[in-house]
Structures are given as structure tokens and as C-alpha cells.
Protein backbone atom coordinates (compact mmCIF):
# COMPACT_ATOMS: atom_id res chain seq x y z
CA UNK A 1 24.65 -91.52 -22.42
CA UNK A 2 25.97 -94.72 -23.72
CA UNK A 3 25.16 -94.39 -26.88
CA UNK A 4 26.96 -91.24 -27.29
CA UNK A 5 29.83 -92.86 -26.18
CA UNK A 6 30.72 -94.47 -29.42
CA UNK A 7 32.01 -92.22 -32.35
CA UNK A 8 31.91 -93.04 -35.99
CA UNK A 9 35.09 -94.76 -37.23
CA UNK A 10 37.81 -91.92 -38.80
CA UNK A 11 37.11 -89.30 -36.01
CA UNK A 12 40.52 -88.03 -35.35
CA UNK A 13 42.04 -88.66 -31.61
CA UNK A 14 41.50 -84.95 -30.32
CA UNK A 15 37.94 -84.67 -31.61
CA UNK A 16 37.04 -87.68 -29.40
CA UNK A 17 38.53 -86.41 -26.38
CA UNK A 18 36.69 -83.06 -26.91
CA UNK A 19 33.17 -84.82 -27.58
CA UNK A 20 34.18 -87.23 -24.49
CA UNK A 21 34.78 -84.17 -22.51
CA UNK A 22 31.83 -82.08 -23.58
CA UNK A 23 29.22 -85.03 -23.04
CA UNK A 24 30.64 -86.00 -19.87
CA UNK A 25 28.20 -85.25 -16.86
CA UNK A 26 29.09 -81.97 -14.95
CA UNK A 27 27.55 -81.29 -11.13
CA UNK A 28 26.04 -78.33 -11.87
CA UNK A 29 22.43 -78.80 -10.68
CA UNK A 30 23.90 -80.30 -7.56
CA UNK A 31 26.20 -77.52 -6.46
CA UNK A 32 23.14 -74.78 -7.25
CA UNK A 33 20.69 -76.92 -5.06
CA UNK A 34 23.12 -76.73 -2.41
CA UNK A 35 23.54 -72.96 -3.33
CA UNK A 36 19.90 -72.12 -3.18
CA UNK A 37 18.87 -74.24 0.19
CA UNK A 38 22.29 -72.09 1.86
CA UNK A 39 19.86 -68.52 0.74
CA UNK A 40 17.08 -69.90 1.97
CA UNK A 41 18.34 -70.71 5.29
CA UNK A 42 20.17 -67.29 5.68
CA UNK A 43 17.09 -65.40 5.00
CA UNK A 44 15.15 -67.41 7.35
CA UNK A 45 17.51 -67.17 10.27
CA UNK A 46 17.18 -63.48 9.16
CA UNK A 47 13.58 -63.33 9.60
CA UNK A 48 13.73 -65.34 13.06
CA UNK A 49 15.93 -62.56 14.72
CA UNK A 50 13.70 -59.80 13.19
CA UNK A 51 10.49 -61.62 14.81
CA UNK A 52 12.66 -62.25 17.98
CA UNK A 53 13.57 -58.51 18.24
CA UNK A 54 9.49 -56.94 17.09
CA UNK A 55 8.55 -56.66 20.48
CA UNK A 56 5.87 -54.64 21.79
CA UNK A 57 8.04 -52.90 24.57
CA UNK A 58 9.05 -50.50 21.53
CA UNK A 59 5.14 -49.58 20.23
CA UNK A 60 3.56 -49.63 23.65
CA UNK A 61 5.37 -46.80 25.34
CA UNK A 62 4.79 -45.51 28.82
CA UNK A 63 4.60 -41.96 27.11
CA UNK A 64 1.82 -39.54 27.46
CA UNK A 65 0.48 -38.09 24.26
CA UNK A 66 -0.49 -34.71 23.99
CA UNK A 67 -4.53 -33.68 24.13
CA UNK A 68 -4.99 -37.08 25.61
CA UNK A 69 -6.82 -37.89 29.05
CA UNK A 70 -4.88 -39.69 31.64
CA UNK A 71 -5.98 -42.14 34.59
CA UNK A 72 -2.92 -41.09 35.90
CA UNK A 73 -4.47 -37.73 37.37
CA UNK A 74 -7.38 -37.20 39.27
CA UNK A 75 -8.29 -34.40 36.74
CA UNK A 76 -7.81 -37.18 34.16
CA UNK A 77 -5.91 -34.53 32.19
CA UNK A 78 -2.39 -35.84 30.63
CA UNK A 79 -1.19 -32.01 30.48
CA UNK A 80 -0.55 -30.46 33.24
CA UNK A 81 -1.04 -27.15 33.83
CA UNK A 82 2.04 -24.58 34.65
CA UNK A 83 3.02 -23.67 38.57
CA UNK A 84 1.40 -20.39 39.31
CA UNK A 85 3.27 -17.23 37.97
CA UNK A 86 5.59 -19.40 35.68
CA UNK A 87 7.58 -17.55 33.18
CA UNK A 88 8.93 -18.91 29.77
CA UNK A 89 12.04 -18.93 29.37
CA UNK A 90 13.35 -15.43 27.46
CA UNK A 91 9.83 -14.29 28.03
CA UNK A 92 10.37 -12.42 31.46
CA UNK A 93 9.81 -8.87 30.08
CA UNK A 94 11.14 -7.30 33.76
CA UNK A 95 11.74 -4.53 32.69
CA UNK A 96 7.95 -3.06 31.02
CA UNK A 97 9.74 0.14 29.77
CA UNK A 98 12.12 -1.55 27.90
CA UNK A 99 9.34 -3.68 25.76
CA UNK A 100 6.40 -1.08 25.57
CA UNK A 101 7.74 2.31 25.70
CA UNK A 102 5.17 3.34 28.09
CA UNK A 103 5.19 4.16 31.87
CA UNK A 104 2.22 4.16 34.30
CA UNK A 105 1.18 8.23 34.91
CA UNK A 106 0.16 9.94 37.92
CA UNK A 107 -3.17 10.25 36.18
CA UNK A 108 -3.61 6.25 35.53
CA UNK A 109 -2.84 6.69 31.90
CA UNK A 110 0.00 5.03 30.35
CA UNK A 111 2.28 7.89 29.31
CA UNK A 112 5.49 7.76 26.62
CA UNK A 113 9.01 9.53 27.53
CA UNK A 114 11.69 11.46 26.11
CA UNK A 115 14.54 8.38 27.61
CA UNK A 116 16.41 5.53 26.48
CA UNK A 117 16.16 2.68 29.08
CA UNK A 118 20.01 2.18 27.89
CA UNK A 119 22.87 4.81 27.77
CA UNK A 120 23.81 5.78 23.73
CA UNK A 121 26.92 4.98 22.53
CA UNK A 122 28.19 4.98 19.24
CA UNK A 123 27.64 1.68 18.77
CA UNK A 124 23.92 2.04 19.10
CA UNK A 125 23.85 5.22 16.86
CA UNK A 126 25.77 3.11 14.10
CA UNK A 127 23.33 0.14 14.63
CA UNK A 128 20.13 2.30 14.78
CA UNK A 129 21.54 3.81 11.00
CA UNK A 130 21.91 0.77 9.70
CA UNK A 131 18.16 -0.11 10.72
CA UNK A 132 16.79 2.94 9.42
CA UNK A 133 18.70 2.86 6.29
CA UNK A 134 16.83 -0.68 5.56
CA UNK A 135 13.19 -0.19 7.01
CA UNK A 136 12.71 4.07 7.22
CA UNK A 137 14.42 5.11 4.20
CA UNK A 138 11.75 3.90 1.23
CA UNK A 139 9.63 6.27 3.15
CA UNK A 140 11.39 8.73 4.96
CA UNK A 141 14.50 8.91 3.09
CA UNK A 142 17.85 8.82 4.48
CA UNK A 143 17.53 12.28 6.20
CA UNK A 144 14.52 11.80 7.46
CA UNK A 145 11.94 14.33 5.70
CA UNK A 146 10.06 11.84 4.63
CA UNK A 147 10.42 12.03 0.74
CA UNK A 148 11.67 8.51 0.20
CA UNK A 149 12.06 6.81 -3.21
CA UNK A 150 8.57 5.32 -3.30
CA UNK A 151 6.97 8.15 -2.13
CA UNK A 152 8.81 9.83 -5.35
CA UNK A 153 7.19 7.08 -7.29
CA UNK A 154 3.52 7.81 -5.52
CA UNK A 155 2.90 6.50 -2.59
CA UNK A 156 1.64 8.53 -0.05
CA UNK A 157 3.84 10.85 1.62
CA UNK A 158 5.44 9.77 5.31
CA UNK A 159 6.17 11.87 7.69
CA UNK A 160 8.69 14.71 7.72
CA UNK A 161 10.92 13.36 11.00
CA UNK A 162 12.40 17.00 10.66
CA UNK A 163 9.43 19.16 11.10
CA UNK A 164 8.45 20.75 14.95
CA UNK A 165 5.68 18.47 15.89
CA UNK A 166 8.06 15.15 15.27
CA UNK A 167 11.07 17.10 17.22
CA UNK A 168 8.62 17.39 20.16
CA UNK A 169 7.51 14.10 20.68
CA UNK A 170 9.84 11.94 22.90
CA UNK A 171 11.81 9.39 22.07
CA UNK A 172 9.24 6.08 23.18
CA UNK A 173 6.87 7.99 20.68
CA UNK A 174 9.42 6.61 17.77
CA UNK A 175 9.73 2.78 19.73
CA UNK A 176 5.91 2.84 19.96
CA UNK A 177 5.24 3.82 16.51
CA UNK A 178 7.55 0.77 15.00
CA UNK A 179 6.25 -1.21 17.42
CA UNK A 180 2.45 -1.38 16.84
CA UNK A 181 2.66 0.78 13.33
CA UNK A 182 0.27 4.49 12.88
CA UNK A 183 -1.89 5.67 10.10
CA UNK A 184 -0.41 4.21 7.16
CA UNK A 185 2.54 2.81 8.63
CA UNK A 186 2.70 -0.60 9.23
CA UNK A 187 4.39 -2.18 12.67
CA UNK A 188 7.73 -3.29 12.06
CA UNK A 189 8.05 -5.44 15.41
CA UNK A 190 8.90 -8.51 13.57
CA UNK A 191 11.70 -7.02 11.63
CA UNK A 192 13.50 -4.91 14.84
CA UNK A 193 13.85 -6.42 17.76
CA UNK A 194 13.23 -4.40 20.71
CA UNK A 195 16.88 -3.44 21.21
CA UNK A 196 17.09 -2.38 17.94
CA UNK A 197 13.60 -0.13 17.69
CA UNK A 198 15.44 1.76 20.33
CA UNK A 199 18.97 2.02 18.56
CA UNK A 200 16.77 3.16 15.47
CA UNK A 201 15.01 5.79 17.93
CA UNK A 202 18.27 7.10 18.85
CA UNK A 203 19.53 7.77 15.95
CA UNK A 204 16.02 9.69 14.90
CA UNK A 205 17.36 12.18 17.00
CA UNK A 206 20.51 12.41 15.46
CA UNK A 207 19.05 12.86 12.24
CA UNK A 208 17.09 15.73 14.04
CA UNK A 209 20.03 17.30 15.19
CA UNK A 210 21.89 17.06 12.09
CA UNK A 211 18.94 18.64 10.15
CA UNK A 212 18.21 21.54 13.27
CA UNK A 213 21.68 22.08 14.03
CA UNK A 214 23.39 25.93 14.67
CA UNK A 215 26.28 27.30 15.52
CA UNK A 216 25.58 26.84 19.06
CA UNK A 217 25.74 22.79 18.83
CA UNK A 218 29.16 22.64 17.01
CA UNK A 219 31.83 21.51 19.65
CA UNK A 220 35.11 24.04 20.66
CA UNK A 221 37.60 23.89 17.82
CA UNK A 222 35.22 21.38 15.73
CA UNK A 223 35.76 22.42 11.23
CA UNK A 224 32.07 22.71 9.91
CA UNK A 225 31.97 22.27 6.47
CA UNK A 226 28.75 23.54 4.00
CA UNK A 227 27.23 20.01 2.31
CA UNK A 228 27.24 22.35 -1.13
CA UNK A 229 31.55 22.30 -0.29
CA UNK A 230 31.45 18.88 -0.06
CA UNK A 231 28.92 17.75 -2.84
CA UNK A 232 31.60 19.59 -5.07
CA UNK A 233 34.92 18.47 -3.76
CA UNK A 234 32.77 14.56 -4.31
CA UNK A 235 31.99 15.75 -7.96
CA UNK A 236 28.00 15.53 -7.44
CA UNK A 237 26.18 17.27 -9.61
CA UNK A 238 24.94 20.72 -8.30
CA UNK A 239 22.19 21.08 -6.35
CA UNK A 240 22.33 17.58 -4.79
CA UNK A 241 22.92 18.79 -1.63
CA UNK A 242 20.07 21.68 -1.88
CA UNK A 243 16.34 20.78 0.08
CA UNK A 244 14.13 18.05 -1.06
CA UNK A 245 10.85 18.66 -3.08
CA UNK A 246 7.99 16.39 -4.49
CA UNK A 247 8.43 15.92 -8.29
CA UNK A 248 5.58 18.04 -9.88
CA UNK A 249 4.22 15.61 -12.14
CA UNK A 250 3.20 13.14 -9.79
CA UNK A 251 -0.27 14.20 -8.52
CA UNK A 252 0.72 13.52 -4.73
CA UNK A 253 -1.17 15.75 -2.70
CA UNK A 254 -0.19 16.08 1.21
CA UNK A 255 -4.08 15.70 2.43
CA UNK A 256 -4.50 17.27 5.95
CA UNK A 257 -3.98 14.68 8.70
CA UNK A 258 -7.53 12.73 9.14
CA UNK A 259 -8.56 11.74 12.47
CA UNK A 260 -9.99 8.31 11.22
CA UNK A 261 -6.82 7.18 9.81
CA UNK A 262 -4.69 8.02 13.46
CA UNK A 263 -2.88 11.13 13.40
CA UNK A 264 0.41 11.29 15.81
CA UNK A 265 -0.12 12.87 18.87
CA UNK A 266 -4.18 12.00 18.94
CA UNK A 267 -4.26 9.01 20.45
CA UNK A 268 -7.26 8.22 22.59
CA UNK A 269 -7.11 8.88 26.10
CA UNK A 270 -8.50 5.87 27.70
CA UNK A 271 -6.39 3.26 30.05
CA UNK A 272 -6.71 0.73 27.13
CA UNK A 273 -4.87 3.08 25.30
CA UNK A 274 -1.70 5.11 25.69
CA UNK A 275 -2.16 8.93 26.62
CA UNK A 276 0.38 10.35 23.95
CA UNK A 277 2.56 12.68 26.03
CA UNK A 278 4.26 15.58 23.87
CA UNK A 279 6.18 18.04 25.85
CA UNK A 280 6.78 21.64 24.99
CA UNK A 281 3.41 21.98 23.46
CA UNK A 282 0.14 23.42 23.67
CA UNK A 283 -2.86 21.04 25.29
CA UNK A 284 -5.21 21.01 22.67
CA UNK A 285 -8.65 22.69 22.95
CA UNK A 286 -10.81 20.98 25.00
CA UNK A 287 -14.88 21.00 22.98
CA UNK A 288 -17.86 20.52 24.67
CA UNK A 289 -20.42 17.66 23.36
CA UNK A 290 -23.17 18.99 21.51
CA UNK A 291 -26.15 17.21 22.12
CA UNK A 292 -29.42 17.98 20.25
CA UNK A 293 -32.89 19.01 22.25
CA UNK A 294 -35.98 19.31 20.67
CA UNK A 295 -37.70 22.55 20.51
CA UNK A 296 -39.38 23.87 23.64
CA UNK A 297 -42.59 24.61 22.59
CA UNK A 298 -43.88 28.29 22.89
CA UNK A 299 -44.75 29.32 26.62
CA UNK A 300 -48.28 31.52 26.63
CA UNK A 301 -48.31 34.30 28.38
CA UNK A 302 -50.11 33.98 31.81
CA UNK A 303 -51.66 37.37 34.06
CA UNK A 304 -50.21 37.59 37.50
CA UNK A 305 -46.75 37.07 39.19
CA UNK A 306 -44.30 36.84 36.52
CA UNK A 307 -42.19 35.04 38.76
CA UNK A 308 -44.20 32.35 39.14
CA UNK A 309 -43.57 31.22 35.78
């Protein structure tokens, strides 16, 4: 560094302090060693509390893992098994009628009824519409005679909710029918709650009522008004409110119920199955089994005692 210290002569006075100044030695390297061993001693103080606090209390945990045997037990089983008549929570089901529709017979068949297992309010009527209106009406339409918009577009036709045999079954025969589907209908149990299956049940019979009604059913002092009346006072076009028909160039066709496919009111009559009660109708026919024999063969004549024969 010496040798640098000694400038050429006519250098001016400020460019010597400047080369002085930028030549002189600075204490760089020294301040970043100290820098760099200050890191390194954070991160390993950082390490030693991580090791200090990696204990095995945390990984080995008294816990007992599920599907895995236990010495704890004399049936070595870690699971135990639930007290005797334990119920899960929400899962009580007290009251049978309620989740099934179906009541134990005097005959030892299950049998369906024409009850709600809660009184009907308004409230229920207006939540059993809005059910229907969402799940029955594609099918069914919103009056119930089962020409809904997708049978319009093809599908097979539903059942008419309006016709005699539907207004004779009783009301569990709707809750039953949503609950575990018929024929071509498919359950709707995860869609309606119980409650609600009900509600929608109700207001079946409403639907009935409005579609079935006379005179007779109008309250004292009640205005009736024709649905042609009010179509027109609502500017619809005419004929909206007139019956309901199948469109004639769809080739829909309403096949005879088949037996194979379950036809309402046919259930089998065994205990593993409900004994479809409909009241206010005719028992069907009872038919004898026909069983096949093979032909007796001819019987030749014989002298003596006919009788003995």
C-alpha cells in the first residue's frame, strides 16, 4: 500500500485527498465476519430449542387407534362395543308410525292408515305445497292428475292423484310411497324428511278436495268463483283453465297397470311386507292355484260290484 502512497508530481491538492481516501483500508471484511458468525449462532440456538422441544411425549400418545387390538382388554379389542339397547343420538324413532307409516294389524300384517300422527294446520298445508310443487309436479303436475311437464315431453305417465282408486287409499299410502318409491317412481326419502313426506301427504288431500269438491263442501256464506271467471279477469288465454289432455302427437300410451312393475294397492301380503289397506273398496277376488296332474290313465271296465271300483 506504500507504494500507492506517493502521487506523481502536479496532481492537484483535492485529487490526492480523494486517491488517499479511496486507497485507504476500510473494515469491511471484519464487520461481515462478525455479521456472519452472529447468523450462525442465532440459527443454532434456534435448532437447540427445536431439538430440546422434539420430544416423544407428543408422537407416542396414550391414544387408542381405531381397528387396533388392545392389551388393555381381556377381549384384546381397542373398540368397545355399545351398552345393550343403546340408542344414537337423533336416532330414537319412538314413535314407529311417525317414520314408517305402518301399524301392526290384528291379523300380524303391517297395515297403512287414513291419519296424520300430527294435527294439520295451515302451516303444514303451505309446507306440504311447497314440497310437492318441487318433487310431484314434473310428474303429477301442480293439480295432481298426473300430466306433468315431462310426461308432456314423453315420459311415462304418473299417476292421476285425482282419480277413485288414489282418493281411497289413506293417507300413510302417500308417506309410504315417497318413502321407499313404487313402479316407476323413485323414493324420495333423501329429499323430504319425514316431517315433510307427511306435510306433502296432507296437502294430497287438499288437492283431492279441491279437484272433488261440490256444493256441499263450500263453507256458510263462503263466494265460489268458476276458474274459467278467474282465468279471464287474469287475462289467460281461454281454455287454460279447461281439463288436462295428453298432446296427440306424442305416442304415450297409458299401458294397463303390470303386476311385475308394482301396481298400488297390490302389494304382497306377507309380514316382510306391508298388507296395503284401502278402505271403501272391494277385496279383490281371491283365485285358486292351478296345479297340473298328469292324465289318469283309462280305468277298464271290471264284471261285478260296481262299487267296488
Amino acid at each position: 500500500m506504500r507504494a500507492f502512497t506517493t502521487f506523481p508530481q502536479g496532481l492537484k491538492p483535492h485529487a490526492k485527498s480523494v486517491a488517499t481516501a479511496w486507497l485507504k483500508p476500510r473494515p469491511f471484511k471484519a464487520k461481515a465476519a462478525a455479521g456472519f458468525k452472529t447468523v450462525c449462532l442465532l440459527v443454532f440456538a434456534t435448532e437447540v430449542l427445536m431439538l430440546a422441544g422434539c420430544r416423544q411425549d407428543m408422537h407416542n400418545q396414550p391414544k387408542v387407534i381405531p381397528q387396533r387390538g388392545s392389551e388393555m382388554f381381556a377381549d384384546h379389542r381397542s373398540a368397545r362395543p355399545a351398552i345393550e339397547n343403546t340408542v344414537a343420538r337423533g336416532s330414537l324413532h319412538d314413535d314407529s308410525y311417525f317414520y314408517t307409516g305402518l301399524v301392526q294389524g290384528a291379523n300380524g300384517y303391517r297395515e297403512e292408515k287414513d291419519m296424520l300422527p300430527f294435527p294439520v294446520t295451515m302451516t303444514v298445508l303451505k309446507k306440504g305445497q311447497e314440497r310437492f310443487n318441487i318433487y310431484c309436479t314434473p310428474c303429477h303436475s301442480r293439480v295432481g292428475n298426473g300430466v306433468g311437464a315431462i310426461v308432456l315431453r314423453g315420459f311415462k305417465p304418473a299417476g292421476n292423484l285425482n282419480d277413485q282408486v288414489r282418493r281411497a287409499q289413506p293417507l300413510s299410502h302417500y308417506f309410504y310411497v315417497m318413502t321407499h318409491g313404487y313402479g316407476a317412481m323413485p323414493d324420495y326419502s333423501a329429499q323430504l324428511t319425514p316431517e315433510e313426506r307427511w306435510s306433502v301427504a296432507a296437502y294430497i288431500r287438499a288437492i283431492q278436495l279441491s279437484q272433488n269438491a261440490t256444493p256441499a263442501d263450500v263453507a256458510s256464506g263462503a263466494k265460489v268463483e268458476k276458474l274459467k271467471d278467474i282465468a279471464a279477469a287474469k287475462g289467460l288465454p281461454e281454455g287454460f283453465a279447461e281439463p288436462w289432455t295428453l298432446p296427440a302427437p306424442t305416442a304415450i300410451q297409458a299401458y294397463p297397470a303390470d303386476a311385475k312393475q308394482g301396481t298400488p294397492g297390490m302389494g304382497p301380503a306377507y309380514p316382510g311386507d306391508p298388507k296395503v289397506f284401502i278402505p271403501h273398496s272391494a277385496a279383490p277376488a281371491s283365485t285358486k292355484p292351478t296345479t297340473s296332474k298328469p292324465a289318469s290313465a283309462p280305468v277298464a271296465p271290471t264284471t261285478g260290484n260296481p262299487g267296488a271300483r
